[in-house]
Structures are given as C-alpha cells and as structure tokens.
Protein backbone atom coordinates (compact mmCIF):
# COMPACT_ATOMS: atom_id res chain seq x y z
CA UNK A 1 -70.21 -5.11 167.63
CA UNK A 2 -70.81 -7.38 165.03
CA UNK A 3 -70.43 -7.70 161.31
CA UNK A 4 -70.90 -9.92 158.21
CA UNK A 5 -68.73 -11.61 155.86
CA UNK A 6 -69.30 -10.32 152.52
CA UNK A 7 -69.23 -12.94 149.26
CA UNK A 8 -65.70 -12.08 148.70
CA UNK A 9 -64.83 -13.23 152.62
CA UNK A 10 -63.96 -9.52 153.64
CA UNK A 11 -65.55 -7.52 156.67
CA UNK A 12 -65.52 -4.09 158.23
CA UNK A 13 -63.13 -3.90 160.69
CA UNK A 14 -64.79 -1.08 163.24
CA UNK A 15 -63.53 2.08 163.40
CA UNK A 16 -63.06 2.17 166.84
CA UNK A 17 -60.88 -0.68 166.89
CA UNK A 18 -58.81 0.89 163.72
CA UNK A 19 -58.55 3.74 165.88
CA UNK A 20 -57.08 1.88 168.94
CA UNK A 21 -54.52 0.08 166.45
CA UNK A 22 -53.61 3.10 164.55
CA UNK A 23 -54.95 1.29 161.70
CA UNK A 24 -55.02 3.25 158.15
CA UNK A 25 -55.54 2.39 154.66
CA UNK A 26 -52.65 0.57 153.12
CA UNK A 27 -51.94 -0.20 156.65
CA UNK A 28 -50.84 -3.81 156.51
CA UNK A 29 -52.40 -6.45 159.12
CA UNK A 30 -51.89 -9.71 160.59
CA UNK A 31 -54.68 -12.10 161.19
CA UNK A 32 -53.84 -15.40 163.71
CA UNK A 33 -56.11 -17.30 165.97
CA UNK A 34 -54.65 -17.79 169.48
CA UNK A 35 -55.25 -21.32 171.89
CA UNK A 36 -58.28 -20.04 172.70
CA UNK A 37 -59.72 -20.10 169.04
CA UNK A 38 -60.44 -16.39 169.39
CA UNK A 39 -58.71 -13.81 166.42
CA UNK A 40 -56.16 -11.68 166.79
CA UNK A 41 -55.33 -8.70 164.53
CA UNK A 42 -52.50 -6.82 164.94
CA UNK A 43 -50.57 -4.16 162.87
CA UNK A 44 -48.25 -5.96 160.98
CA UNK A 45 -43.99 -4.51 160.92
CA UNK A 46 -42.39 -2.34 162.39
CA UNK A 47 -44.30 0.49 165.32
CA UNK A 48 -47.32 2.63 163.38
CA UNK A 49 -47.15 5.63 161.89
CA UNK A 50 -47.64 9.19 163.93
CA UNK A 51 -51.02 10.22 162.71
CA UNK A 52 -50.78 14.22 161.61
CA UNK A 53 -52.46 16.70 163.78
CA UNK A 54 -54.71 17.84 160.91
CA UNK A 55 -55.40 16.69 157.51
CA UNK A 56 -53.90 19.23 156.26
CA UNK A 57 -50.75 18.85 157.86
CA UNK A 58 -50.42 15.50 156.48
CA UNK A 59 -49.85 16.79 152.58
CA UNK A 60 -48.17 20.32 153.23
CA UNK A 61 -45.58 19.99 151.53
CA UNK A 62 -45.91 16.83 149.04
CA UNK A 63 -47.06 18.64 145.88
CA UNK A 64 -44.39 18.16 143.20
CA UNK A 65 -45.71 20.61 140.89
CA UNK A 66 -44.04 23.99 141.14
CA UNK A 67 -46.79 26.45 139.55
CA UNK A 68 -45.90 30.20 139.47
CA UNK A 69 -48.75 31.72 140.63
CA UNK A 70 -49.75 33.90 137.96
CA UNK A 71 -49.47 30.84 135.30
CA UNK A 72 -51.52 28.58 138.05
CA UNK A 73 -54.72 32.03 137.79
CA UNK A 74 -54.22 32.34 134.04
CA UNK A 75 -55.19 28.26 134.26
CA UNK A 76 -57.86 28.46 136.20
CA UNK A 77 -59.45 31.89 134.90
CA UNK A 78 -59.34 30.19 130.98
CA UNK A 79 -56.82 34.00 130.35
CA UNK A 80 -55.15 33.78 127.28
C-alpha cells in the first residue's frame, strides 16, 4: 500500500500495520533504516499496552467527577 509525504514530511501509517504493532495514538515509535536501506518502525519502550475488549471498558471507571444523581438530572433538565 502506498502513501504520500505530506508538506510537513508526515504520512499515514496504515491501519493494518498499526493494528499488527498495537500501535495507538500517543503511542510512541521508532523509525531506523536497516543494511538493506529498507525502514523499520517499531513500538518504541517497554511491551504495548493490552487493548480493552470494548470501548467502553477502556474508561469505566476514570471519571473523577462524583455527581449525585439527582443534582446530575436537575443539570441536565435546566430544574431549579
């Protein structure tokens, strides 16, 4: 598959290969070129993240707002 270089010298990497790497954003990368000239891009520190079995899964849990439910309705509804 190929792809262009953009004017600020970035490209698409595929999602099939981000897939394959376990490749997300923020995910930092290494770029080197190997004796054969060819690119290599790896993951770069320490083994990648588990990806969650759901999106949801992935934020149950994080919110750091405790609302009481009946002051979370009275928000949304506009109640005074």
């Amino acid at each position: 598959m190929a792809t262009s270089l953009t004017s600020k010298g970035q490209v698409t990497i595929p999602k099939h290969i981000r897939d394959a790497l376990h490749l997300h954003p923020g995910t930092p990368v290494e770029f080197s070129v190997n004796e054969n000239g060819e690119v290599v891009l790896q993951a770069a520190g320490t083994k990648p993240r588990r990806r969650p079995a759901d999106r949801f899964a992935a934020v149950r849990g994080k919110a750091d707002v405790k609302w009481r439910t009946d002051d979370l309705m009275k928000l949304l509804r506009g109640d005074d």
